[in-house]
C-alpha atoms as a PDB file:
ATOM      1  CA  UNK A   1     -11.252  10.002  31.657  1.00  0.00           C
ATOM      2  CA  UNK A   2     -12.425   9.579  35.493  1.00  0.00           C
ATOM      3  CA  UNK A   3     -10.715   6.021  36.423  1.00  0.00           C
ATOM      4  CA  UNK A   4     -14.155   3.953  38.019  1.00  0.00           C
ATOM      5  CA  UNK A   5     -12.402   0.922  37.022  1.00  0.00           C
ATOM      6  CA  UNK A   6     -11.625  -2.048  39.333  1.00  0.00           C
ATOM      7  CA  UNK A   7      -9.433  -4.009  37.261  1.00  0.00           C
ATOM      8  CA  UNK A   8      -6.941  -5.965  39.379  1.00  0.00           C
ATOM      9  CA  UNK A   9      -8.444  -4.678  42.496  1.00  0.00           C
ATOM     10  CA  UNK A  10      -9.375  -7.558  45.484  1.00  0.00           C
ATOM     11  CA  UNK A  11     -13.004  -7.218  46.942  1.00  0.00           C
ATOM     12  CA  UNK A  12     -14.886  -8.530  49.801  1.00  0.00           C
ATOM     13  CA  UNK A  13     -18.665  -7.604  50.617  1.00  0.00           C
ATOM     14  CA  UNK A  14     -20.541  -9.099  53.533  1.00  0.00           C
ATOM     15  CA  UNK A  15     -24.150 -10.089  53.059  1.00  0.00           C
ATOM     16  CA  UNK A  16     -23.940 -11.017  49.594  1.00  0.00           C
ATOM     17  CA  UNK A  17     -25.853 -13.653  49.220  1.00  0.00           C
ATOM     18  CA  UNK A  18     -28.998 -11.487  48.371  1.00  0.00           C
ATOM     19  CA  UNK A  19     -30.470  -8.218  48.334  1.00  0.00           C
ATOM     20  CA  UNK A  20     -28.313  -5.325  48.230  1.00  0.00           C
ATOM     21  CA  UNK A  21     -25.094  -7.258  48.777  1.00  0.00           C
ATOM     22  CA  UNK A  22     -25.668  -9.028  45.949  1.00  0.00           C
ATOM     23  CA  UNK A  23     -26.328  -6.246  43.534  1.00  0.00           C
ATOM     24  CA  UNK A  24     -23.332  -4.704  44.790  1.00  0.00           C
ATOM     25  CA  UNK A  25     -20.948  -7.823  44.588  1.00  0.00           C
ATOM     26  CA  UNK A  26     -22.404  -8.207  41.525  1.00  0.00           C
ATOM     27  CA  UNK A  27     -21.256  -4.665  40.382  1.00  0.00           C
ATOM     28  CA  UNK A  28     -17.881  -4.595  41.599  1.00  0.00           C
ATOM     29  CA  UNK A  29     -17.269  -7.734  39.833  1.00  0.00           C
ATOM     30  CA  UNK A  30     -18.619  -6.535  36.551  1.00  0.00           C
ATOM     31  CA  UNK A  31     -16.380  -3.344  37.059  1.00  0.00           C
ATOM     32  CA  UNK A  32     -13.542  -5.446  37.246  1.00  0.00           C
ATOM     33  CA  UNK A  33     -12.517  -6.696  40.455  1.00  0.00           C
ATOM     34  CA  UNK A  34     -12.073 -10.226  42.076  1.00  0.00           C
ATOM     35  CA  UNK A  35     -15.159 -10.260  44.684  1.00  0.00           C
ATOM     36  CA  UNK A  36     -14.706 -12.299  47.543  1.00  0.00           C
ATOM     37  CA  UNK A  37     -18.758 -13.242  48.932  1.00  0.00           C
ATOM     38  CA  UNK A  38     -19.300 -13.938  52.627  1.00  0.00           C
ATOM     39  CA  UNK A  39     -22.875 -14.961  53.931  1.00  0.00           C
ATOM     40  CA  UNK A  40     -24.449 -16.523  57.157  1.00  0.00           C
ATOM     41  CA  UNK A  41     -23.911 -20.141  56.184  1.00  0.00           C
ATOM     42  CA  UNK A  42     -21.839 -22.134  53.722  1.00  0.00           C
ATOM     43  CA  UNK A  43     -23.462 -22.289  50.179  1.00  0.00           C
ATOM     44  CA  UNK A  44     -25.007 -18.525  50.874  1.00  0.00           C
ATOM     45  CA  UNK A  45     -23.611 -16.972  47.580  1.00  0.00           C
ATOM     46  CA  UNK A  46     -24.087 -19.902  45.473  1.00  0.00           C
ATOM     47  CA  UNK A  47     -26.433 -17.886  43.110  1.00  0.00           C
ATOM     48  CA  UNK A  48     -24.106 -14.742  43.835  1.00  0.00           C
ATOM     49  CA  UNK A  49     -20.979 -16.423  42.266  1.00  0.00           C
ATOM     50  CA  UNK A  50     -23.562 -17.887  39.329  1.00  0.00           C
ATOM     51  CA  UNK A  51     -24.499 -14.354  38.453  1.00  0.00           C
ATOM     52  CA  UNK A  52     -21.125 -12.950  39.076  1.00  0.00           C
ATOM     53  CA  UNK A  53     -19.704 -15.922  36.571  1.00  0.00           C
ATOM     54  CA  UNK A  54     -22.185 -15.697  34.150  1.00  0.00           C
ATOM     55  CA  UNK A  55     -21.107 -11.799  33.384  1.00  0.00           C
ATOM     56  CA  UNK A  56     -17.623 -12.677  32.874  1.00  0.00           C
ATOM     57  CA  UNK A  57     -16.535 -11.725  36.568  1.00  0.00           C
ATOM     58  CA  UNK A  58     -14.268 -13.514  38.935  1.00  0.00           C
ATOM     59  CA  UNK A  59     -15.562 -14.736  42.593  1.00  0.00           C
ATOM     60  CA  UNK A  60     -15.288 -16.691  45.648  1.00  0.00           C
ATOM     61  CA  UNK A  61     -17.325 -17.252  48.565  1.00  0.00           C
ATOM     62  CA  UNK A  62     -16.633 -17.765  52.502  1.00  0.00           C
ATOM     63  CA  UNK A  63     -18.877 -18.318  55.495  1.00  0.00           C
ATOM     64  CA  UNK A  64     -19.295 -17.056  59.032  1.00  0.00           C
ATOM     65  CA  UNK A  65     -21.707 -16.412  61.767  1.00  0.00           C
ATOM     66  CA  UNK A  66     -21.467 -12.194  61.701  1.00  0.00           C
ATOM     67  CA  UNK A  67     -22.477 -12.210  65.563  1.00  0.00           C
ATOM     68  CA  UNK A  68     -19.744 -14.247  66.318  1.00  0.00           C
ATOM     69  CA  UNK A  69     -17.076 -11.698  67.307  1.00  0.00           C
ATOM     70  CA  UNK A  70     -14.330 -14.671  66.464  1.00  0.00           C
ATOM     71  CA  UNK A  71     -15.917 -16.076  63.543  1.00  0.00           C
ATOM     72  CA  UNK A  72     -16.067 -12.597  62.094  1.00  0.00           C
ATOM     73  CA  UNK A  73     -12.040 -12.222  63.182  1.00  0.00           C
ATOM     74  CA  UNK A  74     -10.933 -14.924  61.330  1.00  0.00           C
ATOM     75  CA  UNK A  75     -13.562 -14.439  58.131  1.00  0.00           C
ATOM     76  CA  UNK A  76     -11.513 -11.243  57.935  1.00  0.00           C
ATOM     77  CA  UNK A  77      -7.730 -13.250  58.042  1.00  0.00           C
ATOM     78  CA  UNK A  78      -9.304 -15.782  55.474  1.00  0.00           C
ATOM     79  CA  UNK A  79     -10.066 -13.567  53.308  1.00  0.00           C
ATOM     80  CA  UNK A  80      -6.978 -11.751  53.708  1.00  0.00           C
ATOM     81  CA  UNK A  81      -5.023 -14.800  52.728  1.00  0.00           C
ATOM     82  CA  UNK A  82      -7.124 -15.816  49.425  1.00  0.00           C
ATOM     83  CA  UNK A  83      -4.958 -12.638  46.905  1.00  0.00           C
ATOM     84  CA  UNK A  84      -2.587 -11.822  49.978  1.00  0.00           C
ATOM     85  CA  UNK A  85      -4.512  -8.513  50.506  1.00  0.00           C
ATOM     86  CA  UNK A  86      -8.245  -6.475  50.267  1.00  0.00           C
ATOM     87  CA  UNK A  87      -8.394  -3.830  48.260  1.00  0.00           C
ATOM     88  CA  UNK A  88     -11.762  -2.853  48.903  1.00  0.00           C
ATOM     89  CA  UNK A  89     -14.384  -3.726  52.142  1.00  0.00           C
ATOM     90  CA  UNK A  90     -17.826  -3.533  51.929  1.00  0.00           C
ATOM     91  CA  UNK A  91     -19.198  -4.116  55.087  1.00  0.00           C
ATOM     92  CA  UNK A  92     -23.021  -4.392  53.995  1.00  0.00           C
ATOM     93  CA  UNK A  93     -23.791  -7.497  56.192  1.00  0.00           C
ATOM     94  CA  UNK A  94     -26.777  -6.712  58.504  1.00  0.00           C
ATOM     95  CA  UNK A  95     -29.898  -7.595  60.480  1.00  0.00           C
ATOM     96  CA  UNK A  96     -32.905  -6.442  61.540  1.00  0.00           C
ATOM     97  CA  UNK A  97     -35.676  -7.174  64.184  1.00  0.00           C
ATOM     98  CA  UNK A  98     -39.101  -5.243  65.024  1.00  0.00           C
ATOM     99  CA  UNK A  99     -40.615  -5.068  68.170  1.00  0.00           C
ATOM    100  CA  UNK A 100     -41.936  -1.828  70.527  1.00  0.00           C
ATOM    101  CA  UNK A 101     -39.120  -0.485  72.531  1.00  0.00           C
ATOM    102  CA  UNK A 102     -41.161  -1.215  75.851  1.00  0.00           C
ATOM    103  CA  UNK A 103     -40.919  -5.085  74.846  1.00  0.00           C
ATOM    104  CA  UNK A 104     -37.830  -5.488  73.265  1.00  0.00           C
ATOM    105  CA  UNK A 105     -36.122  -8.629  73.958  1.00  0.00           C
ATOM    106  CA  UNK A 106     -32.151  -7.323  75.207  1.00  0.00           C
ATOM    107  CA  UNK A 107     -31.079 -10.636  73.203  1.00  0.00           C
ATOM    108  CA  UNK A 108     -32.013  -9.490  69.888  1.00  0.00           C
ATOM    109  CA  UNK A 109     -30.680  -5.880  70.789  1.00  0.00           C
ATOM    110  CA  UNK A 110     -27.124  -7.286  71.021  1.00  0.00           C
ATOM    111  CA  UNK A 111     -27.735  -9.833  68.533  1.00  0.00           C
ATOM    112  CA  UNK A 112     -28.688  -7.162  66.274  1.00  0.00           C
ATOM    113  CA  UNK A 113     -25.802  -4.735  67.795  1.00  0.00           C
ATOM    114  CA  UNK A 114     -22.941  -7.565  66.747  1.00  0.00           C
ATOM    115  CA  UNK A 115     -24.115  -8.387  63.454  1.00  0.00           C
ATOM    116  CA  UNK A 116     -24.701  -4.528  62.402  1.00  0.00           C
ATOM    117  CA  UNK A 117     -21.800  -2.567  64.032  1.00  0.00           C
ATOM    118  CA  UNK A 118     -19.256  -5.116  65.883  1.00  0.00           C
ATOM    119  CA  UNK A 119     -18.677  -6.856  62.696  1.00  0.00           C
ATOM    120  CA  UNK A 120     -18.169  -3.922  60.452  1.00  0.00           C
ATOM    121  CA  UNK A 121     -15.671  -2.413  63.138  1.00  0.00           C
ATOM    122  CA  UNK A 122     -13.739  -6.147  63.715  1.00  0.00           C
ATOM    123  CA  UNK A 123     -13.959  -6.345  59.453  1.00  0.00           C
ATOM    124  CA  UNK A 124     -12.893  -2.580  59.191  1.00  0.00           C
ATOM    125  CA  UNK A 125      -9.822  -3.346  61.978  1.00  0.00           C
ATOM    126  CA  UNK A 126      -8.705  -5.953  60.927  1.00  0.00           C
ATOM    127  CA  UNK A 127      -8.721  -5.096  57.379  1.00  0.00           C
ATOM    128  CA  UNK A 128      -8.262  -1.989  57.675  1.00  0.00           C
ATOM    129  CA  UNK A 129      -4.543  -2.476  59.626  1.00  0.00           C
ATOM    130  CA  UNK A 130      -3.250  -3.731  56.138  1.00  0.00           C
ATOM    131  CA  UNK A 131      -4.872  -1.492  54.069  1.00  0.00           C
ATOM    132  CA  UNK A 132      -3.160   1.352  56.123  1.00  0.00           C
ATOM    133  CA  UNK A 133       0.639  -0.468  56.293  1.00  0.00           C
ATOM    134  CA  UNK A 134      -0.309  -1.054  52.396  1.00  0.00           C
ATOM    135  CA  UNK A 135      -1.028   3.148  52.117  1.00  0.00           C
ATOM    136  CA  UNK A 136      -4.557   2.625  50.222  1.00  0.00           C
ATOM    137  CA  UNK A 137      -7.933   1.130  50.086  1.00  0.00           C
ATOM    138  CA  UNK A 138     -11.518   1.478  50.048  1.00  0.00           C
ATOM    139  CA  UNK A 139     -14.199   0.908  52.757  1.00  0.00           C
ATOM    140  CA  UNK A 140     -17.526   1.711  52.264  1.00  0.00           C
ATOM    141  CA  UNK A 141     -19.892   1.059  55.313  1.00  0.00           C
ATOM    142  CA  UNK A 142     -24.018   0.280  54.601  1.00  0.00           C
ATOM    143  CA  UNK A 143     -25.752   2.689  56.837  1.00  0.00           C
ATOM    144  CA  UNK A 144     -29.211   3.920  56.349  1.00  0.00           C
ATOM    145  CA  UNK A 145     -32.103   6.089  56.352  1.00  0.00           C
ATOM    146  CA  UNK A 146     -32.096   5.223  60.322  1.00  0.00           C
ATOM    147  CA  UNK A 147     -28.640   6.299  60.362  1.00  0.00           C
ATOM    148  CA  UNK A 148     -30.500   9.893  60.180  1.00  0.00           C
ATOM    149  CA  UNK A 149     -34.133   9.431  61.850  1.00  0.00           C
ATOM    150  CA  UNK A 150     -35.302   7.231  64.887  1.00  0.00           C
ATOM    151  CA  UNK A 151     -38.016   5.122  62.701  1.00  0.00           C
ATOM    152  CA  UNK A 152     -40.465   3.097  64.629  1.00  0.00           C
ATOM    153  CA  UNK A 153     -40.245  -0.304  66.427  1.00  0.00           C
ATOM    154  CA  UNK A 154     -36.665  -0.738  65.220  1.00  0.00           C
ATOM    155  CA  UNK A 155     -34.600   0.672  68.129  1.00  0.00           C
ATOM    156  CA  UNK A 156     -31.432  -1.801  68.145  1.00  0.00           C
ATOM    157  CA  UNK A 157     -31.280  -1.331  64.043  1.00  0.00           C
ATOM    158  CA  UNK A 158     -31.556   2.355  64.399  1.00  0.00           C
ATOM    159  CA  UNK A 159     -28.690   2.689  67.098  1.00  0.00           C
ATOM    160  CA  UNK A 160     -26.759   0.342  64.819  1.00  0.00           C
ATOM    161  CA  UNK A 161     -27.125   2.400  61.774  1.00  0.00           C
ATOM    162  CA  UNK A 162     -26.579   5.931  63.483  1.00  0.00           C
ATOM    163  CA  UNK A 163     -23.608   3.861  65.102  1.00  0.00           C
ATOM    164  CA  UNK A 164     -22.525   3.013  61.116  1.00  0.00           C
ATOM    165  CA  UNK A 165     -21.939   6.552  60.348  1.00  0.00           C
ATOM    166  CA  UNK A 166     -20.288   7.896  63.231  1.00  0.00           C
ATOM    167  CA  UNK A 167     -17.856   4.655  63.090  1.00  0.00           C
ATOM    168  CA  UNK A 168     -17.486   5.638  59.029  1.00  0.00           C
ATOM    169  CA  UNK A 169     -15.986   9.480  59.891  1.00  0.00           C
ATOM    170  CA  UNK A 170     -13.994   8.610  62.533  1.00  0.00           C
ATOM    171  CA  UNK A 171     -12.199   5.648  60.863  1.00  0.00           C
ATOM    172  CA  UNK A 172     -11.884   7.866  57.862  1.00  0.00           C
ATOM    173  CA  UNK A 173     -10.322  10.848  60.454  1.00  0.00           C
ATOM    174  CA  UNK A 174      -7.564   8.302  61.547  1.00  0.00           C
ATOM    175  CA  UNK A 175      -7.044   6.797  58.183  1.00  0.00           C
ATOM    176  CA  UNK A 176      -7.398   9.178  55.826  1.00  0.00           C
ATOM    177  CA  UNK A 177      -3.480  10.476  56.374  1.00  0.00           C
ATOM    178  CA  UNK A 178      -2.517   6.914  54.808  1.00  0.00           C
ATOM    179  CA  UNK A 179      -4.715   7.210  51.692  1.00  0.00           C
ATOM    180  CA  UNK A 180      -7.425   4.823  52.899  1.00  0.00           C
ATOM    181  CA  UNK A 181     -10.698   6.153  52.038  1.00  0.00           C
ATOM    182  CA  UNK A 182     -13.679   5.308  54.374  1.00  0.00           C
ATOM    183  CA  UNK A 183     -17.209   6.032  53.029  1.00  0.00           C
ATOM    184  CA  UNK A 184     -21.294   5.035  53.738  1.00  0.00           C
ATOM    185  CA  UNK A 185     -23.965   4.613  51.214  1.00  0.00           C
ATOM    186  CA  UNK A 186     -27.004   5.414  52.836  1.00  0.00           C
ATOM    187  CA  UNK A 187     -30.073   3.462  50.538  1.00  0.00           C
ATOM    188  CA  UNK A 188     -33.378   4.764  50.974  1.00  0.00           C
ATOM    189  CA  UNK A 189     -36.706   2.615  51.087  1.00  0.00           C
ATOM    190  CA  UNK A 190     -34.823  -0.083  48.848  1.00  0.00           C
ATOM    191  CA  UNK A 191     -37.347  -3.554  48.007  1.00  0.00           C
ATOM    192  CA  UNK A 192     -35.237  -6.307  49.857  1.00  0.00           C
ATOM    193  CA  UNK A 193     -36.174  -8.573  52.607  1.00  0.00           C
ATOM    194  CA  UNK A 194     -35.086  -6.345  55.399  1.00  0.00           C
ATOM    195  CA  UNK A 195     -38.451  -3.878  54.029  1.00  0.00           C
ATOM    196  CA  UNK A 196     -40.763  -6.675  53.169  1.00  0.00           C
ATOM    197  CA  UNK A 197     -42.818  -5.543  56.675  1.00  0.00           C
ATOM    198  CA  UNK A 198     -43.502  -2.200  55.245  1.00  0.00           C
ATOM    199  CA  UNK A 199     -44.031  -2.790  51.636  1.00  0.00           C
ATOM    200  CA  UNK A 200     -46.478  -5.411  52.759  1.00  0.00           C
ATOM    201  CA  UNK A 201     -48.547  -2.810  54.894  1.00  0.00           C
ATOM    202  CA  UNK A 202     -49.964  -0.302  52.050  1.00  0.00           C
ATOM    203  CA  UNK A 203     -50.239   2.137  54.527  1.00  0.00           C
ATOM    204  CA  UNK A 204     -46.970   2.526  55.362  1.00  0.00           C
ATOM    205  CA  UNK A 205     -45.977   1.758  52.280  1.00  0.00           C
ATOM    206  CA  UNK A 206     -48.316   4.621  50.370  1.00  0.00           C
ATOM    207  CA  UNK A 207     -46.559   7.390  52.924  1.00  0.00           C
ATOM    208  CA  UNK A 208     -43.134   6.418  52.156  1.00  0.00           C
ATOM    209  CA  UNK A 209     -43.086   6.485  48.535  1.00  0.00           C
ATOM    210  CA  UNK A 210     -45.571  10.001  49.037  1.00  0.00           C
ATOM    211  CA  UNK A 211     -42.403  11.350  51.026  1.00  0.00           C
ATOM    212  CA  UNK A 212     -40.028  10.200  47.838  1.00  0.00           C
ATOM    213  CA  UNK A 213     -39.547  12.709  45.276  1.00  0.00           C
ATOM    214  CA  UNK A 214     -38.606   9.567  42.440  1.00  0.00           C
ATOM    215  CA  UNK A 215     -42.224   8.536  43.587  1.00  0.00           C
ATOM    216  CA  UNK A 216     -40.758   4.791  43.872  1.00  0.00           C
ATOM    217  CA  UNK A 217     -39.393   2.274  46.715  1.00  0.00           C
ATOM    218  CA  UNK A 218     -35.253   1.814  45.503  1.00  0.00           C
ATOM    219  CA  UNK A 219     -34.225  -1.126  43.645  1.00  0.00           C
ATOM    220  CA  UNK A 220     -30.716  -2.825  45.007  1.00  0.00           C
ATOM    221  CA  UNK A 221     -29.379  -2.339  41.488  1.00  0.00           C
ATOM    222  CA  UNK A 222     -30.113   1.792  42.078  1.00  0.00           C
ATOM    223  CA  UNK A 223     -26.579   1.830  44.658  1.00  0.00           C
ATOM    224  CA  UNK A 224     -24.320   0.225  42.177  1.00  0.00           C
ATOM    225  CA  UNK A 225     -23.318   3.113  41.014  1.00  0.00           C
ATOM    226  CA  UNK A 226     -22.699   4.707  44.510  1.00  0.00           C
ATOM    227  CA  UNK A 227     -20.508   1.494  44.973  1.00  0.00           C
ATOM    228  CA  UNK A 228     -18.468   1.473  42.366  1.00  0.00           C
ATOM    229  CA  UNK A 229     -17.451   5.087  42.757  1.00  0.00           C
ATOM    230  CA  UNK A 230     -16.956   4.782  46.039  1.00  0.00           C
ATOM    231  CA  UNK A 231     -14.823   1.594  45.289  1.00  0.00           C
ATOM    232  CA  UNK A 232     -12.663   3.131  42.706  1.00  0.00           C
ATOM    233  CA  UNK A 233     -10.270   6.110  42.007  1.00  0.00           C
ATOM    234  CA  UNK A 234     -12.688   8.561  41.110  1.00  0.00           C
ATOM    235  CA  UNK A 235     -13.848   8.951  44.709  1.00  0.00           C
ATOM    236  CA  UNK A 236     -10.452   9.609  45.666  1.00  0.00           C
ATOM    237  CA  UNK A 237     -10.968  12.551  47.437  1.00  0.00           C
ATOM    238  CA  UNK A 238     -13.766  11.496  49.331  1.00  0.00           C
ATOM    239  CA  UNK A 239     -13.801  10.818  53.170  1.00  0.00           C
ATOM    240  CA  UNK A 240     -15.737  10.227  56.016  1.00  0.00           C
ATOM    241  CA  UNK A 241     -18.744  11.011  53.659  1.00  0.00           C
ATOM    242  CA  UNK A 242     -22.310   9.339  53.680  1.00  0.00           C
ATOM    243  CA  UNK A 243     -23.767   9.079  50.244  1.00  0.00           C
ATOM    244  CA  UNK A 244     -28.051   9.162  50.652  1.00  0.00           C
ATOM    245  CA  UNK A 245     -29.202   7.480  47.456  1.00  0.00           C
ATOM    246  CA  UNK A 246     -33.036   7.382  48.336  1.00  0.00           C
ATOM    247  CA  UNK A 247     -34.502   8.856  45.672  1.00  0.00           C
ATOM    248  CA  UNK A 248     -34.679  12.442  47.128  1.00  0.00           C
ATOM    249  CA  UNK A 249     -36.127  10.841  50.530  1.00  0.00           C
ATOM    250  CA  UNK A 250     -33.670  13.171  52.772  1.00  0.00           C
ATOM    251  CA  UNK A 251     -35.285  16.330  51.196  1.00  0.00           C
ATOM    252  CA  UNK A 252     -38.638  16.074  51.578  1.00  0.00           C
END
């Protein structure tokens, strides 16, 4: 049988406190793995760890401020210490700001710049260094449906997301020869905070899900099965690859 399990594997997603991070914590953990949580501010993953524990799984949480090029450093080395070694990064930590490009405010384009692609490439370094001395280990990137198309009033996300991918193939060109795999799950129109601007404007909302075949916004459970395989053995053979799960939004 195809090995997707993650029994005695180490784990560490960014973001989870909510949304898709937590879904996705949530799955590696019930898949087998120890899941180390990291959020924006101490206490974050409290409900994370609560759902995590209450299926039997095995967690922890850290802290740190992901536009904080140190912070995010050192969130990597401490949890590096907790089992010695990461078996498994999911950089999924991320943030978002709308504005027209005529009046967007440079501070929130590097804000959003440092949390979205600076972390994941310090995280992915640092991490990554070990994984390679160690000769395996999963990283799977968050990118997006911006990672393909320019969207609107979201400029610094965009970049950050097109950034994603192109940082996901060539970390995977470089560390594929030591049996690191590095991967993306692209979500579609998924219902978490991030989207609560556009499914709040029917509009907007009516021509996305007329553009999705599965006639639906995403839920964050619908990746955790992108995750997991990703995560495991089964996707051992897979590199530098960006996994759409949208709903069939890419082929319309």
């Amino acid at each position: 049988m195809v090995n997707f399990s993650l029994e005695g594997k180490t784990a560490f997603v960014t973001g989870a406190s909510r949304g898709i991070g937590q879904a996705l914590a949530l799955a590696l953990a019930t898949s087998g793995a120890f899941v180390i949580c990291a959020s924006s501010r101490p206490g974050g993953c409290d409900e994370t760890l609560r759902k995590i524990q209450s299926e039997g799984g095995q967690a922890m949480a850290l802290d740190a401020d992901l536009a904080d090029a140190d912070a995010v450093v050192k969130l990597a080395e401490d949890a590096l210490s907790i089992k010695g070694h990461i078996d498994i990064l999911l950089n999924n930590g991320g943030t978002i700001f709308r504005a027209p490009a005529t009046d967007f405010p440079f501070d929130e384009w590097k804000n959003v710049l440092a949390v979205n692609i600076d972390s994941a490439f310090l995280l992915s370094q640092t991490i990554g260094k070990t994984m390679v001395e160690r000769g395996q280990g999963k990283i799977i990137n968050i990118a997006s449906m911006l990672s393909y198309t320019g969207g609107i009033t979201v400029p610094a996300y965009t970049a950050s997301k097109h950034a994603i991918a192109g940082l996901t193939k060539a970390l995977a060109n470089e560390w594929g020869q030591y049996n690191v795999q590095v991967n993306a799950i692209a979500p579609g129109y998924i219902k978490t905070d991030n989207t609560q601007a556009l499914q709040d404007d029917e509009t907007r909302s009516a021509e996305i899900c007329a553009r999705i075949p599965a006639n639906r916004w995403g839920e964050s459970d619908d990746l955790a099965g992108a995750a997991v395989f990703l995560a495991s053995a089964a996707s051992n053979y897979v590199n530098g690859h960006i996994l759409a799960v949208d709903g069939g939004f890419l082929a319309r």
